[in-house]
C-alpha atoms as a PDB file:
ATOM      1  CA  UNK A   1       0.000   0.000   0.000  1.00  0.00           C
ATOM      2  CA  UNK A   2       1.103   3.013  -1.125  1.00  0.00           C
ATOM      3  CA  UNK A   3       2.412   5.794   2.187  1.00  0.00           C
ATOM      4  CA  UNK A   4       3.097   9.644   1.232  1.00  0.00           C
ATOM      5  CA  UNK A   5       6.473  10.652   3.440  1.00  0.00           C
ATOM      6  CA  UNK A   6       7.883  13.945   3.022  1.00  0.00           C
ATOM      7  CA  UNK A   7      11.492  14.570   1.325  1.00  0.00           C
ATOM      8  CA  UNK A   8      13.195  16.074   4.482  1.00  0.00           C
ATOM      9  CA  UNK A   9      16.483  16.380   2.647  1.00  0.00           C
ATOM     10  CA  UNK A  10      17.860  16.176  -1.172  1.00  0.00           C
ATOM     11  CA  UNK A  11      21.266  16.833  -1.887  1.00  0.00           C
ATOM     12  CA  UNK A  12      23.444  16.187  -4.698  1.00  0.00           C
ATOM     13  CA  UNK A  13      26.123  13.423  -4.565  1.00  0.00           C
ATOM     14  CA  UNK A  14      27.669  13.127  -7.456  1.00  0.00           C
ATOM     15  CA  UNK A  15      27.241  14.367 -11.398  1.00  0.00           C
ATOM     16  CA  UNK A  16      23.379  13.424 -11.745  1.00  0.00           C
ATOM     17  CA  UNK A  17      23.404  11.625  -8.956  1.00  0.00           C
ATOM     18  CA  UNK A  18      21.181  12.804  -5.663  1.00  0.00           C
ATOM     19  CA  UNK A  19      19.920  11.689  -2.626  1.00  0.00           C
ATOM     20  CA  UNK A  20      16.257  12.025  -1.055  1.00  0.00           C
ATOM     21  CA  UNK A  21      16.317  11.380   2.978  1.00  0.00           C
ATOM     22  CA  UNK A  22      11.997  11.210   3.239  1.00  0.00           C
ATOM     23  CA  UNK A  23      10.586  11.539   7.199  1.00  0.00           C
ATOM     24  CA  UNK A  24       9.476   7.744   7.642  1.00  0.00           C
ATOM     25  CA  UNK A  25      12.220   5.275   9.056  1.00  0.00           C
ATOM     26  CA  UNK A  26      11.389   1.378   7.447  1.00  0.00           C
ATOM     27  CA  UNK A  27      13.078  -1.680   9.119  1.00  0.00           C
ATOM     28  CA  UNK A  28      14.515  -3.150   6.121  1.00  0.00           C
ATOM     29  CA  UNK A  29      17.896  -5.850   5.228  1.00  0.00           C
ATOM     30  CA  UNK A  30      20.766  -4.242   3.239  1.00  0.00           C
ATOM     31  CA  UNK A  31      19.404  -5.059  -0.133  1.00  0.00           C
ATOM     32  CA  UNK A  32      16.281  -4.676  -0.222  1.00  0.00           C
ATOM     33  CA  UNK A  33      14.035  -1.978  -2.531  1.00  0.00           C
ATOM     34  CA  UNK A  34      11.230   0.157  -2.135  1.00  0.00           C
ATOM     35  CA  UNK A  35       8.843   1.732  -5.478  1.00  0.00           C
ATOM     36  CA  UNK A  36       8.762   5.233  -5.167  1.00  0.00           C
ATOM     37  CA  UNK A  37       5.732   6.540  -7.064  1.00  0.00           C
ATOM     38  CA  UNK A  38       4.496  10.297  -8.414  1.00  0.00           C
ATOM     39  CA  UNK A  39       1.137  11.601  -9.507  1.00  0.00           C
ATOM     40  CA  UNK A  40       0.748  11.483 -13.159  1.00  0.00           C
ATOM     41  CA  UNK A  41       4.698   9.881 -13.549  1.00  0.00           C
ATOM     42  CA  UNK A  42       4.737   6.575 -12.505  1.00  0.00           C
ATOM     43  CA  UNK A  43       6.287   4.084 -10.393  1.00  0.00           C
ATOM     44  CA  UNK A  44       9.922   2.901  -9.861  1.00  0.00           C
ATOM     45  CA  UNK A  45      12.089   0.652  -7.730  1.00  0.00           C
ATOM     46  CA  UNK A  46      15.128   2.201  -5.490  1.00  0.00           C
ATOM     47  CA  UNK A  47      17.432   0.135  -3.485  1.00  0.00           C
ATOM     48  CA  UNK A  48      17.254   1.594   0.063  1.00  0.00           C
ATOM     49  CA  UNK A  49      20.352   3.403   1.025  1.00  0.00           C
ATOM     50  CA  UNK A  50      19.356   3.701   4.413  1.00  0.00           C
ATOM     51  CA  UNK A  51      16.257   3.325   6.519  1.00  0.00           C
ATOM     52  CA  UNK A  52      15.275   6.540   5.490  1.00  0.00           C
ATOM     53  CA  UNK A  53      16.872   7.277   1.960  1.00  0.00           C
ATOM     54  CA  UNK A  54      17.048   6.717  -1.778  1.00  0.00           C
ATOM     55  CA  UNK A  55      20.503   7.070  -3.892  1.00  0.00           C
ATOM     56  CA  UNK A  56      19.457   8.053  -7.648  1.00  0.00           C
ATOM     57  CA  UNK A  57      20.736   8.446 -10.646  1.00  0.00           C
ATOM     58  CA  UNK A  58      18.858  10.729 -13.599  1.00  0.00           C
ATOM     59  CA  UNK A  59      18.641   8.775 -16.419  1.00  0.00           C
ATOM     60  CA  UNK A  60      14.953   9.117 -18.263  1.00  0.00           C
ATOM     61  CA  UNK A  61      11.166  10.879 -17.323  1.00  0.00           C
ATOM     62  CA  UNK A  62      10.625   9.360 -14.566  1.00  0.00           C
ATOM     63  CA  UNK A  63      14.246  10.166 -12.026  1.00  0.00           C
ATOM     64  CA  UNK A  64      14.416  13.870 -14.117  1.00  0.00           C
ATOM     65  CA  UNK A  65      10.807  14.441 -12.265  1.00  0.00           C
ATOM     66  CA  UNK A  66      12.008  13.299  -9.192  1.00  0.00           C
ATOM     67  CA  UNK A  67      14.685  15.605  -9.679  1.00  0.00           C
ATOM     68  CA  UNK A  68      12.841  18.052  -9.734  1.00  0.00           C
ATOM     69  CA  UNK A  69      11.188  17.800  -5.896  1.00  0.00           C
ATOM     70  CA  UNK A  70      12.718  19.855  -3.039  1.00  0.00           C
ATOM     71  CA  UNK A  71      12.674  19.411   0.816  1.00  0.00           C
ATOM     72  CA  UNK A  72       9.269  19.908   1.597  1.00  0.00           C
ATOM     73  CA  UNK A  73       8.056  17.530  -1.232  1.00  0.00           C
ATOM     74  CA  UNK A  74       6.409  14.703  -1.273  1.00  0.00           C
ATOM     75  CA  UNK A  75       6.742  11.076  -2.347  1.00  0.00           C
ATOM     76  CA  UNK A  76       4.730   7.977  -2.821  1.00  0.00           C
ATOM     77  CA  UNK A  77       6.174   4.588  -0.860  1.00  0.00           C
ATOM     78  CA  UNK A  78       5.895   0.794  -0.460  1.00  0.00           C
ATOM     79  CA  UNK A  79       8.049  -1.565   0.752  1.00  0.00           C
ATOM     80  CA  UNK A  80      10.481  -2.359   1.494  1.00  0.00           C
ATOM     81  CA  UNK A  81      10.184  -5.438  -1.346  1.00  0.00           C
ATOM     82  CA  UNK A  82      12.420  -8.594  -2.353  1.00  0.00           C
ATOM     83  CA  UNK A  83      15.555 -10.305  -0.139  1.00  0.00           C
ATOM     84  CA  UNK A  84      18.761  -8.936   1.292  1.00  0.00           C
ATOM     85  CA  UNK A  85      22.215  -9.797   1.807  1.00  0.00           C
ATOM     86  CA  UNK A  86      23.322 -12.521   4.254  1.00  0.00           C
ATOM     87  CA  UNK A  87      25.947 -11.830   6.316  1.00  0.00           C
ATOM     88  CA  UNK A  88      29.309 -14.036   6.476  1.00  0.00           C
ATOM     89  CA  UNK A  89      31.982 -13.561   8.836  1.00  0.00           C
ATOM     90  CA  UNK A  90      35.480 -13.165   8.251  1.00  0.00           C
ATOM     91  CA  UNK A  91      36.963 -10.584   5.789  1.00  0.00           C
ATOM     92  CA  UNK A  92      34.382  -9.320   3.475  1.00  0.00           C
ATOM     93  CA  UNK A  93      34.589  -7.140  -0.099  1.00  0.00           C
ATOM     94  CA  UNK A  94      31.812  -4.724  -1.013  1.00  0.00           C
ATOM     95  CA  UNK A  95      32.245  -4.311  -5.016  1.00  0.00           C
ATOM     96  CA  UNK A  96      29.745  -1.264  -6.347  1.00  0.00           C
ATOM     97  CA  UNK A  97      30.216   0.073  -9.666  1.00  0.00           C
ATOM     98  CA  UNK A  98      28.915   3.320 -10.432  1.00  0.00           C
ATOM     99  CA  UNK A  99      25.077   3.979  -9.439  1.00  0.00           C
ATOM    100  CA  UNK A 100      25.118   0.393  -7.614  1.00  0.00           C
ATOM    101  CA  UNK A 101      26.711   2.189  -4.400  1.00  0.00           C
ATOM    102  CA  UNK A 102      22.974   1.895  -2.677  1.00  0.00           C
ATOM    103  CA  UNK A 103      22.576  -1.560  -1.179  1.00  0.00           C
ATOM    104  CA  UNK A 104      26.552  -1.275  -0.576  1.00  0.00           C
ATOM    105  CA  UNK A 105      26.316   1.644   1.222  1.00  0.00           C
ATOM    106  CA  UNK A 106      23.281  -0.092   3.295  1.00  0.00           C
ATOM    107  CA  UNK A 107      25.106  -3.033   3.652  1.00  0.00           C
ATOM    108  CA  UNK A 108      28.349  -1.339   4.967  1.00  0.00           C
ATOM    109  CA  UNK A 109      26.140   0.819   7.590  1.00  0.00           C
ATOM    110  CA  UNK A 110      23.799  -2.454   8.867  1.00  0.00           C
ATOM    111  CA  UNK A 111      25.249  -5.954   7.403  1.00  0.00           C
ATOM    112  CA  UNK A 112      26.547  -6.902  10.979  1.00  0.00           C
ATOM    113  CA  UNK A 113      29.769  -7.594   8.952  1.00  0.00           C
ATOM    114  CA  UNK A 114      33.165  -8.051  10.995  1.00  0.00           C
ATOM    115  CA  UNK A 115      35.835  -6.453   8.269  1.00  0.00           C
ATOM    116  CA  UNK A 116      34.623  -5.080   5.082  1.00  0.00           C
ATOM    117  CA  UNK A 117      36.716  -3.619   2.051  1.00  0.00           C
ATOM    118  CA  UNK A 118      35.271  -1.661  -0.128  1.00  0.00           C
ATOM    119  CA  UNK A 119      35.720  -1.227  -3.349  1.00  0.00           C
ATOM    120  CA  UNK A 120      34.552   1.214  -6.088  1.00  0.00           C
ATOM    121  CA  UNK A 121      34.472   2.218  -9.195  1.00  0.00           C
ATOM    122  CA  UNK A 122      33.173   4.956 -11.447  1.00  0.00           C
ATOM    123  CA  UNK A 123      34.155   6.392 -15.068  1.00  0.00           C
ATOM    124  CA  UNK A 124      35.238   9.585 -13.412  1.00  0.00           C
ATOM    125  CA  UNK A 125      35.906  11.374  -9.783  1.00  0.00           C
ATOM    126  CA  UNK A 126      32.737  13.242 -10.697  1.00  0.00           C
ATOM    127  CA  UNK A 127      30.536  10.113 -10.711  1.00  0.00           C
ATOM    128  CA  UNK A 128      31.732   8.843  -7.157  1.00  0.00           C
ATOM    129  CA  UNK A 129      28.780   8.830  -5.287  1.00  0.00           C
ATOM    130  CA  UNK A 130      30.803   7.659  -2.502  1.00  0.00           C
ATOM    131  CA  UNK A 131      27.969   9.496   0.825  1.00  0.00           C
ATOM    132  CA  UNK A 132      30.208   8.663   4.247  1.00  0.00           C
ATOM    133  CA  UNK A 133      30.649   5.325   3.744  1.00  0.00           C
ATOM    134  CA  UNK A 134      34.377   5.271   4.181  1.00  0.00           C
ATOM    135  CA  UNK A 135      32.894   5.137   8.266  1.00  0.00           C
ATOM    136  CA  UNK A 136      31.670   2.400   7.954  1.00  0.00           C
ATOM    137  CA  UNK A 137      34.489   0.026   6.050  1.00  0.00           C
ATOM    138  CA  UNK A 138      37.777  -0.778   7.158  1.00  0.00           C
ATOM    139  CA  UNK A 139      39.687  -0.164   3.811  1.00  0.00           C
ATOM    140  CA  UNK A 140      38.374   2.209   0.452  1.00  0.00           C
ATOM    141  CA  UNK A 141      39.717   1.384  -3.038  1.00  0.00           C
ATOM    142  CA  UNK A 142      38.586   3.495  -5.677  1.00  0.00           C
ATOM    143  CA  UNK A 143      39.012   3.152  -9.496  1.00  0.00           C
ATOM    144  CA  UNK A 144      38.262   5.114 -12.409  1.00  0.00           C
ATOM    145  CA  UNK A 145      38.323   4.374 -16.091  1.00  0.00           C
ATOM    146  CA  UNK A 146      40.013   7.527 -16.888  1.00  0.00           C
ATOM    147  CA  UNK A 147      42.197   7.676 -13.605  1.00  0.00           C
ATOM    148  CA  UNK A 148      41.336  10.704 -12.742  1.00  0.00           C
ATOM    149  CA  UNK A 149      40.720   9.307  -9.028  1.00  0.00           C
ATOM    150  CA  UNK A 150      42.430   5.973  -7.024  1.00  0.00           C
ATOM    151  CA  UNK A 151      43.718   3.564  -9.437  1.00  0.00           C
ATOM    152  CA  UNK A 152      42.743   3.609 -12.878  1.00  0.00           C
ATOM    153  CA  UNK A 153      41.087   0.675 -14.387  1.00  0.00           C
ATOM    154  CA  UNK A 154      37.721  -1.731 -12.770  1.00  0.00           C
ATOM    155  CA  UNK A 155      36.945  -2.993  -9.691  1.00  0.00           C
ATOM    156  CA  UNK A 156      36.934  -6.191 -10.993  1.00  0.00           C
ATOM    157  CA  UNK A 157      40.796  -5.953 -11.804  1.00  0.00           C
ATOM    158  CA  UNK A 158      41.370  -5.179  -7.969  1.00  0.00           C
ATOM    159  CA  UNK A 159      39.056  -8.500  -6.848  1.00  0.00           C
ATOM    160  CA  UNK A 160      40.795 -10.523  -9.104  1.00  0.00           C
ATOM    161  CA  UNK A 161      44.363  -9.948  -7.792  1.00  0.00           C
ATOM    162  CA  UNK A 162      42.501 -10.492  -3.850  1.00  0.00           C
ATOM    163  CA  UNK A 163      40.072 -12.427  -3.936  1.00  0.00           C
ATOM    164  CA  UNK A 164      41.813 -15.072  -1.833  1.00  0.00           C
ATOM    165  CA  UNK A 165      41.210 -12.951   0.765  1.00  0.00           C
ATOM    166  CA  UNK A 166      37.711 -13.216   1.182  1.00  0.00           C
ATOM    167  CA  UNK A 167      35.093 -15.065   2.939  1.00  0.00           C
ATOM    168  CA  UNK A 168      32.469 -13.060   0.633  1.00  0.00           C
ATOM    169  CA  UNK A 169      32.212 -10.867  -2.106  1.00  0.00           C
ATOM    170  CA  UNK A 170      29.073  -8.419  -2.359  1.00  0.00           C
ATOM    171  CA  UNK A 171      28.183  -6.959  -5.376  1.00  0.00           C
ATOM    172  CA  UNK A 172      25.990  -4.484  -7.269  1.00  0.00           C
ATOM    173  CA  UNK A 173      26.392  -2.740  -9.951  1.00  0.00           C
ATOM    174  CA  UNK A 174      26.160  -3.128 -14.299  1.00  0.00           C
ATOM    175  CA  UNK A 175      25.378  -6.697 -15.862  1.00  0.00           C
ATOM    176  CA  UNK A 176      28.464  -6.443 -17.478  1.00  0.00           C
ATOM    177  CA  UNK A 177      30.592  -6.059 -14.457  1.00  0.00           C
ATOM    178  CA  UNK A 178      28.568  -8.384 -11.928  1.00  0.00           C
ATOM    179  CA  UNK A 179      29.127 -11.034 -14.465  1.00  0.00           C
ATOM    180  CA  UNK A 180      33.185 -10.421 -14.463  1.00  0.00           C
ATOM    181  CA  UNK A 181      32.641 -10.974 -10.666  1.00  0.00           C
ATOM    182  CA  UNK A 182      30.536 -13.818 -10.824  1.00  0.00           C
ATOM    183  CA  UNK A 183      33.324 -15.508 -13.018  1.00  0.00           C
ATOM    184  CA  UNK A 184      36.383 -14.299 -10.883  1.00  0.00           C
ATOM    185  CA  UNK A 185      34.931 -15.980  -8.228  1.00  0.00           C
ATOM    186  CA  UNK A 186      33.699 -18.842  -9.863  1.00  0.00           C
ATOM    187  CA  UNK A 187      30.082 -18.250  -8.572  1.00  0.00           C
ATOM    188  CA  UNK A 188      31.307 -19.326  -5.182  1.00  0.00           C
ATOM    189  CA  UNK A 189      31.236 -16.873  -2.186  1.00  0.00           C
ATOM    190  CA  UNK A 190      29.652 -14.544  -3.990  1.00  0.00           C
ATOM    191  CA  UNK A 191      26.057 -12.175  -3.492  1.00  0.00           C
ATOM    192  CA  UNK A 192      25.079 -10.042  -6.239  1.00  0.00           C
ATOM    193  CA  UNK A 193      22.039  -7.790  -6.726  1.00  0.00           C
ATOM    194  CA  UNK A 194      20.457  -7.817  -9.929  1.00  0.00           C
ATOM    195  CA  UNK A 195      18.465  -5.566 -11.892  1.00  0.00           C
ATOM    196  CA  UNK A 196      15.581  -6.128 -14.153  1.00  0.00           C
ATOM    197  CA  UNK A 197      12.645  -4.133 -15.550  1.00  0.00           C
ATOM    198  CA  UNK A 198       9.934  -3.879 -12.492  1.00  0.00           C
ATOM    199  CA  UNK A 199       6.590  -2.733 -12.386  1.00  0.00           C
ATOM    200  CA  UNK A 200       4.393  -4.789  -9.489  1.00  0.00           C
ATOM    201  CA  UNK A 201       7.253  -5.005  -7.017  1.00  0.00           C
ATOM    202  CA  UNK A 202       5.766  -7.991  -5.602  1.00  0.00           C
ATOM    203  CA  UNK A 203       6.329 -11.655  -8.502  1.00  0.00           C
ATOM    204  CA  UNK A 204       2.923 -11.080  -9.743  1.00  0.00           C
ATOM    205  CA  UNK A 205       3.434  -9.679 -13.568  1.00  0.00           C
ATOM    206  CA  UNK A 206       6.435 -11.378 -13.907  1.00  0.00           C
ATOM    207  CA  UNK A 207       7.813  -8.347 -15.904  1.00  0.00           C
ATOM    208  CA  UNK A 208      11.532  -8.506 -14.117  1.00  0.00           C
ATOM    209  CA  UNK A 209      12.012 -12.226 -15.243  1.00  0.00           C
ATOM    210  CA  UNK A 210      15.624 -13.948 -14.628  1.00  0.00           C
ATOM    211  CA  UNK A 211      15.621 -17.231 -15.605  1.00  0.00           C
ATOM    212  CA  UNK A 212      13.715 -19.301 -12.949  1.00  0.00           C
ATOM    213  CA  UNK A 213      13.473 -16.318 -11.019  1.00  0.00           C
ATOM    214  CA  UNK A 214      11.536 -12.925 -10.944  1.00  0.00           C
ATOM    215  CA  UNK A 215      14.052 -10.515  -9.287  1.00  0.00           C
ATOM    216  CA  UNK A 216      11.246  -8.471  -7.085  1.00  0.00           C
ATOM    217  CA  UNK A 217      10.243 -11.654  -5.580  1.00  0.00           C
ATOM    218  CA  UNK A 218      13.444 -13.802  -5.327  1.00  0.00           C
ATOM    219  CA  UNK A 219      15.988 -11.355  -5.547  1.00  0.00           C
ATOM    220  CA  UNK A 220      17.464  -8.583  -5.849  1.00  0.00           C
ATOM    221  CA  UNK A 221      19.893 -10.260  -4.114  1.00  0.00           C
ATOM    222  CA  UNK A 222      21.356 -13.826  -5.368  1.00  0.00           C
ATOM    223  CA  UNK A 223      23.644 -16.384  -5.112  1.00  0.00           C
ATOM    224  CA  UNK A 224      26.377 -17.505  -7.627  1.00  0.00           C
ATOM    225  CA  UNK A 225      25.157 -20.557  -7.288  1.00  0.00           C
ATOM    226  CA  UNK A 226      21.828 -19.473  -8.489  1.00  0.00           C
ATOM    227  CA  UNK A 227      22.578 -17.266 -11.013  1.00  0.00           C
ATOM    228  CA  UNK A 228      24.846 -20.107 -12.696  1.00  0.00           C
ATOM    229  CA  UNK A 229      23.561 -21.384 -15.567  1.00  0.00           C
ATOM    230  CA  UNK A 230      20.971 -18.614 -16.311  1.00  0.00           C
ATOM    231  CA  UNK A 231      20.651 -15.643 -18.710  1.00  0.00           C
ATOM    232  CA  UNK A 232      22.269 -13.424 -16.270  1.00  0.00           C
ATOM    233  CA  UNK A 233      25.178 -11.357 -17.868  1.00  0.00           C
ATOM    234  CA  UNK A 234      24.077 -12.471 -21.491  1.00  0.00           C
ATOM    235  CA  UNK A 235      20.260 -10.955 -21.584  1.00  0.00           C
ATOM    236  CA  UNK A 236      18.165  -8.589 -20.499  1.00  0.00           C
ATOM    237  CA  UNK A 237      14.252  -7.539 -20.955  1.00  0.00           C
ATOM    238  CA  UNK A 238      12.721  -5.159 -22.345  1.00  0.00           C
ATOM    239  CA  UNK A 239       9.695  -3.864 -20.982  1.00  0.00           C
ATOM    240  CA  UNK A 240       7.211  -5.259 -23.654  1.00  0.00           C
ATOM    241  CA  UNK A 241       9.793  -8.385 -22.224  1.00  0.00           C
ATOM    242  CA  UNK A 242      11.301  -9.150 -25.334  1.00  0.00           C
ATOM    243  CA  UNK A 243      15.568 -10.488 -24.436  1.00  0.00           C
ATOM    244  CA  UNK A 244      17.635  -7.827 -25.611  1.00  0.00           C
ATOM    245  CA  UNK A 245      21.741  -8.970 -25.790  1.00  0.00           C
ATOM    246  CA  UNK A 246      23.516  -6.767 -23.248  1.00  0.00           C
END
């Protein structure tokens, strides 16, 4: 059921990249989403950020509207939807790439995790949407594409030279990335969370289809072991849910 909460901050992270803190705390699990709707727009899925706030990037009609709202504001809400991470003890890495900082950030603040690297990556300093987070890790490694902050390159090329070193590996991020992890780590130790095209928010249209698995219902979060062997990294849908090669 739809709840209006008012936006009692917005501030701007990164290039085209803000965040809305709204008035209503949720109990939620790293991981996990919410749809955020407005009158007249539509609805979409965020991953929480926080019990109280949305990371988002402006990419199409629906997040340059939302862009558009100032504290004071209001929003639709329900949720939160889907499954979070699990925690695992030991040394853990936190691998976000780009706009998937979210339900890293969330799971750096509230995974009950013992000792948690993080690492990051963006196409330029500019797109860091980094928050505070470095409070809540024990180590930040940054990359860029065009160096111009940390190390330049992936974060895929820093997991691959440690991944011995972890008990876990949590990821989110692009398909094309979360599939380099998936195969660095053999799709053992790993929990990724996906992203499809959503519109119930709750495995009854079936829209956000992955394999076996509809991601508002089973996921966001997943397994190597579950995503092995499905279209995951290959295909996508569109949102008349044709495949589309990504």
């Amino acid at each position: 059921m739809l709840e209006r909460v008012q936006l009692r901050e917005v501030w701007e992270v990164a290039r085209n990249i803000k965040a809305f803190r709204f008035d209503k705390k949720l109990d939620f699990t790293p991981g996990q989403f919410i749809m955020t709707w407005l009158p007249g727009k539509g609805e979409k899925p965020f991953s929480l950020a926080d019990r109280d706030l949305i990371v988002v990037k402006k990419v199409g009609k629906f997040t340059t509207e939302l862009f558009k709202l100032e504290e004071g504001d209001y929003i639709w809400i329900r949720g939160p939807y889907g499954n979070g991470f699990s925690p695992v003890e030991g040394r853990v890495a936190l691998v976000a790439g780009g706009i998937g900082i979210p339900p890293i950030y969330a799971l750096a603040k509230h995974g009950n995790l013992e000792e948690k690297i993080l690492i990051y990556g963006a196409r330029s300093k500019d797109e860091l949407a980094l928050l505070d987070i470095e409070n809540y890790v024990n180590e930040v490694i940054i990359t860029t594409d065009d160096g111009s902050q940390g190390i330049k390159g992936f974060p895929t090329d820093i997991l691959e030279k440690r991944k011995e070193e972890f008990t876990q590996v949590y990821a989110c991020g692009p398909e094309v990335m979360l599939k380099k992890v998936l195969e660095i780590m053999n799709y053992e130790r790993v929990q990724i969370s996906a992203e499809r095209y959503m519109k119930c928010g709750i495995g009854v249209c079936g829209s956000c289809a992955l394999g076996p698995y509809l991601v508002c219902r089973d996921g966001p979060v997943f397994t190597g072991e579950q995503l092995k062997n499905t279209e995951f990294g290959q295909y996508s849908r569109l949102p008349d849910g044709r495949k589309v090669k990504i």
